[in-house]
Protein backbone atom coordinates (compact mmCIF):
# COMPACT_ATOMS: atom_id res chain seq x y z
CA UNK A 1 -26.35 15.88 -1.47
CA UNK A 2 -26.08 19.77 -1.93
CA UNK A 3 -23.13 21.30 -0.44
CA UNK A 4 -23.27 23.76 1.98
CA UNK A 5 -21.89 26.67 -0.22
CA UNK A 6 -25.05 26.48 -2.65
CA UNK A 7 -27.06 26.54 0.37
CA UNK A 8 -25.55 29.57 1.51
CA UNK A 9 -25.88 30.93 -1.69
CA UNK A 10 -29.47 30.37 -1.66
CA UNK A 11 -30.21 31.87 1.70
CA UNK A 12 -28.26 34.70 0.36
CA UNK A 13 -30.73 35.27 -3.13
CA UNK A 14 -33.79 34.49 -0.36
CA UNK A 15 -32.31 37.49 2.20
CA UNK A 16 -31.79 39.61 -1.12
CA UNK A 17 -35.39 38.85 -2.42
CA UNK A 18 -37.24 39.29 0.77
CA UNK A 19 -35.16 43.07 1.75
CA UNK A 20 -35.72 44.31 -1.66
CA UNK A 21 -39.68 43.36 -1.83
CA UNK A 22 -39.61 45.01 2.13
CA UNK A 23 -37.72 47.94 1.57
CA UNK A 24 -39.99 48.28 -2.02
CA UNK A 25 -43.08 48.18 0.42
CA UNK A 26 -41.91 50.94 2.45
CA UNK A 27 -40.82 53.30 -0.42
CA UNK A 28 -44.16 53.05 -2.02
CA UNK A 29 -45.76 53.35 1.02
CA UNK A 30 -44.08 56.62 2.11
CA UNK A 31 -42.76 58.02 -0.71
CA UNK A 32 -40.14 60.41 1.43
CA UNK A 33 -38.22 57.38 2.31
CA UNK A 34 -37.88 55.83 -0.61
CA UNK A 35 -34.16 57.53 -0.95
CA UNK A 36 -33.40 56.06 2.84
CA UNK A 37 -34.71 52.92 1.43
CA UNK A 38 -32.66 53.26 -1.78
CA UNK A 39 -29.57 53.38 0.56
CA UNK A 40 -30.63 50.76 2.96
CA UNK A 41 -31.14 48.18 0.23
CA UNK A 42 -27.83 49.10 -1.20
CA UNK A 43 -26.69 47.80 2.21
CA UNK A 44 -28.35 44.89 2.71
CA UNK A 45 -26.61 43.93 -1.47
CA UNK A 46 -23.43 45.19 -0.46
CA UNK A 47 -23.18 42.94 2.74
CA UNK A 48 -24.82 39.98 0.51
CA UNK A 49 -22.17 40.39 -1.91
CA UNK A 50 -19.42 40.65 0.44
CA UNK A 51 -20.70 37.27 2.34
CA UNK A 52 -20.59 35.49 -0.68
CA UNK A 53 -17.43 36.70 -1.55
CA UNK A 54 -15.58 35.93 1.53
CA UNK A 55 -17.85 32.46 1.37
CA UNK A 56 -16.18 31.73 -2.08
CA UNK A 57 -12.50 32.90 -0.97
CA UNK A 58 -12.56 30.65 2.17
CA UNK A 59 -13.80 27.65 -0.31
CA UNK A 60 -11.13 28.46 -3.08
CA UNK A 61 -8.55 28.39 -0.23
CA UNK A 62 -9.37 25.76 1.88
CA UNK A 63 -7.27 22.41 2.39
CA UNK A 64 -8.26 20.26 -0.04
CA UNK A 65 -8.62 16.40 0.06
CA UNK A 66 -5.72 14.07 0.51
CA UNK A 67 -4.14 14.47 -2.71
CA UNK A 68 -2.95 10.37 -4.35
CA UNK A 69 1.28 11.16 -2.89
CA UNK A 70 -0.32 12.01 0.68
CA UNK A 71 -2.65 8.84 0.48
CA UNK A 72 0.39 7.14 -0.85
CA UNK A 73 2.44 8.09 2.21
CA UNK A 74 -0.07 6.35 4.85
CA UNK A 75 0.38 3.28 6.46
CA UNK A 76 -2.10 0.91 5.75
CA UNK A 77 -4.18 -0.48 7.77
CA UNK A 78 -2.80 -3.64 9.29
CA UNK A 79 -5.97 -5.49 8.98
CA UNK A 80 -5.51 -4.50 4.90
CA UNK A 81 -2.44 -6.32 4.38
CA UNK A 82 -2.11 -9.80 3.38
CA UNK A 83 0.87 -11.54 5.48
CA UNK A 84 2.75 -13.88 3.42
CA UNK A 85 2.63 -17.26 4.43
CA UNK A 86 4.60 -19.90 4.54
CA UNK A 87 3.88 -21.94 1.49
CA UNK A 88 3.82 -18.69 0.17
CA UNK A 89 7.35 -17.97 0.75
CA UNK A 90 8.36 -21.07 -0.25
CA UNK A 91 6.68 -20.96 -3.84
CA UNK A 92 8.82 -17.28 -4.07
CA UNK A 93 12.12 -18.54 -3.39
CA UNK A 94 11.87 -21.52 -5.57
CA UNK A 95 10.82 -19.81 -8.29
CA UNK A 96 13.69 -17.37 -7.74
CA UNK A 97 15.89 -19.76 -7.49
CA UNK A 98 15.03 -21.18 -11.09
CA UNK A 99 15.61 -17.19 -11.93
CA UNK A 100 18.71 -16.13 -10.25
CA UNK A 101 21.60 -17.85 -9.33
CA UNK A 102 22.55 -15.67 -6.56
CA UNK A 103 19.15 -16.38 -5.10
CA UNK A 104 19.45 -19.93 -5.60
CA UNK A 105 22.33 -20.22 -3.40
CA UNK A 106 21.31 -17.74 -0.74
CA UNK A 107 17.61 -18.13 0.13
CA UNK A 108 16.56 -21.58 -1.19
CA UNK A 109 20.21 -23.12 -0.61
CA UNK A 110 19.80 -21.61 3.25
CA UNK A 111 16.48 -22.82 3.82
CA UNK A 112 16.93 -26.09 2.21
CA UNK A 113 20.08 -26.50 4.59
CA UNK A 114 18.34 -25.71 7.55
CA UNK A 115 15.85 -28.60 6.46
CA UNK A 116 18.55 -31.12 5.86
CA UNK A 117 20.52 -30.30 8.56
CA UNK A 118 17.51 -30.98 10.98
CA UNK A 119 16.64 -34.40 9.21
CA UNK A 120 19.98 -35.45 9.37
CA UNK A 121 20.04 -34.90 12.71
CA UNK A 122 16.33 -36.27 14.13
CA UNK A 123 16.48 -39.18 11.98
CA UNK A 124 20.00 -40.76 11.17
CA UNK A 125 22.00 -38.76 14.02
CA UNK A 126 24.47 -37.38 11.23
CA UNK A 127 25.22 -33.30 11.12
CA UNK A 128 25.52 -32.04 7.62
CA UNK A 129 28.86 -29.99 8.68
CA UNK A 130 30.75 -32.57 10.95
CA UNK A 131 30.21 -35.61 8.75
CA UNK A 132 30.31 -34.87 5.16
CA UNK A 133 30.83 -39.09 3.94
CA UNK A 134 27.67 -39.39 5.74
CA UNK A 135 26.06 -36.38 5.20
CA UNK A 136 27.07 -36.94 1.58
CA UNK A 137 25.43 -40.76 1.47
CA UNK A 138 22.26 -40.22 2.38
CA UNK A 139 21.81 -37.04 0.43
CA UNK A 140 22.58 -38.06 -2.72
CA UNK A 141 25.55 -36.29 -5.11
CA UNK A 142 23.44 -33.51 -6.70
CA UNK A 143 21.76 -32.67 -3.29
CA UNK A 144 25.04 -32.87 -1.33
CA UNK A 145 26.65 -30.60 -4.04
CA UNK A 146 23.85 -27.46 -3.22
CA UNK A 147 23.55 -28.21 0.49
CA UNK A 148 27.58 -28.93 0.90
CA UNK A 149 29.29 -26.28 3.38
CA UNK A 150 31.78 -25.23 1.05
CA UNK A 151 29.60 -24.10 -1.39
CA UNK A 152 30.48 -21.21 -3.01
CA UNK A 153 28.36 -18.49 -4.29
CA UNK A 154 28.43 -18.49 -8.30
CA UNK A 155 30.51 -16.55 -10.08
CA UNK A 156 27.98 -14.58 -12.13
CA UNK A 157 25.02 -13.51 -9.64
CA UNK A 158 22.60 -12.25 -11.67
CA UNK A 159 22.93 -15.91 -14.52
CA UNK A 160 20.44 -18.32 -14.65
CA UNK A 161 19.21 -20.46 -11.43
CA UNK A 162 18.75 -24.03 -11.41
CA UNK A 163 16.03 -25.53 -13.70
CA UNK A 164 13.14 -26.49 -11.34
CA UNK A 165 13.90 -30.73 -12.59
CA UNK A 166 16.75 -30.20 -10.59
CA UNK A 167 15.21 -28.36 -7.62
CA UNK A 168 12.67 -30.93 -7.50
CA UNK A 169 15.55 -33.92 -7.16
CA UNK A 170 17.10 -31.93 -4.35
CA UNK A 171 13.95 -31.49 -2.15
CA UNK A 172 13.15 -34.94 -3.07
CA UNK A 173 16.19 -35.98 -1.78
CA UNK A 174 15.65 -33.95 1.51
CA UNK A 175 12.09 -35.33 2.06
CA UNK A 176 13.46 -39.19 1.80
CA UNK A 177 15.75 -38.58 4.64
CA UNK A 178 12.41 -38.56 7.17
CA UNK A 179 11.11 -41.98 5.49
C-alpha cells in the first residue's frame, strides 16, 4: 500500500510539472511576461518546497507506534490468557514440592490437609486435629507425619522436597480413606 506522504509527494512533482509547462506557455506566448512568469513559477516552487517540507517535519515528528515497553505495559486481553486449572495447579505444586522443601510443606502439605481432613470427616467421622490416634490409624505413619498439625516447617527452606515415591504414598494414602 503506498503511504500517504509519497502520494503527496507525487501530487506535489504533478502541481510542479503542470505550473511550469503553463507558466512556459504563457512566456512564449507573450514574451513581455515571461519575467512575471519567471517570478510566478518561482512561487508556485517555493510553496511546493515549503509543503513538502512542513509534510516531512510533521512525519519526522509524529508519535510513533507503540514502542515493545509500552506494548509490554498493556493488559492483555482477558480472552488471551489461559486460566490455570485445576489439575493444572495440582501438577505445579507437586512438582514443587519434589523441588523445595518450603513448598512442600506450605502448598502441597495445605492442600493435601484440606483433602484429608474432609475424608476423615465424610467417611470415618474422625477430624485430623481433635483425634490424632485415629487420625494417625487410618492415615498411615508417613502420611500422618506430613499432614500431622504439629508439623513444623523445615529447617532449611530452600533444601530439597520430598522425592515424588514418597508423595505418591501420601496421596495414596489420602485417596484409600474414601474406599
Amino acid at each position: 500500500m503506498i503511504g500517504p506522504s509519497r502520494l503527496r509527494w507525487k501530487g506535489s512533482a504533478l502541481v510542479l510539472t503542470l505550473a511550469g509547462v503553463v507558466l512556459l506557455i504563457a512566456a512564449m506566448a507573450v514574451p513581455r511576461y515571461a519575467g512575471a512568469s519567471a517570478q510566478i513559477f518561482v512561487i508556485v516552487v517555493g510553496a511546493l518546497v515549503i509543503r513538502l517540507l512542513v509534510q516531512a517535519v510533521r512525519v519526522a515528528t509524529s508519535a510513533p507506534g507503540p514502542f515493545p515497553f509500552d506494548r509490554a505495559l498493556r493488559q492483555p486481553d482477558e480472552e488471551g490468557i489461559p486460566r490455570a486449572t485445576e489439575p493444572d495447579r495440582i501438577a505445579f505444586e507437586v512438582g514443587a514440592s519434589t523441588y523445595r522443601a518450603l513448598e512442600l510443606h506450605h502448598r502441597f502439605r495445605r492442600r493435601l490437609r484440606r483433602l484429608a481432613a474432609d475424608r476423615l470427616a465424610v467417611e470415618h467421622g474422625v477430624e485430623l486435629d481433635t483425634d490424632p490416634e485415629a487420625a494417625r490409624s487410618l492415615l498411615g505413619a508417613e502420611a500422618w507425619d506430613l499432614l500431622r498439625p504439629d508439623h513444623e516447617p523445615p529447617e532449611d527452606r530452600f533444601g530439597p522436597g520430598m522425592p515424588i515415591e514418597n508423595i505418591r504414598t501420601i496421596v495414596t494414602a489420602v485417596e484409600d480413606l474414601s474406599r
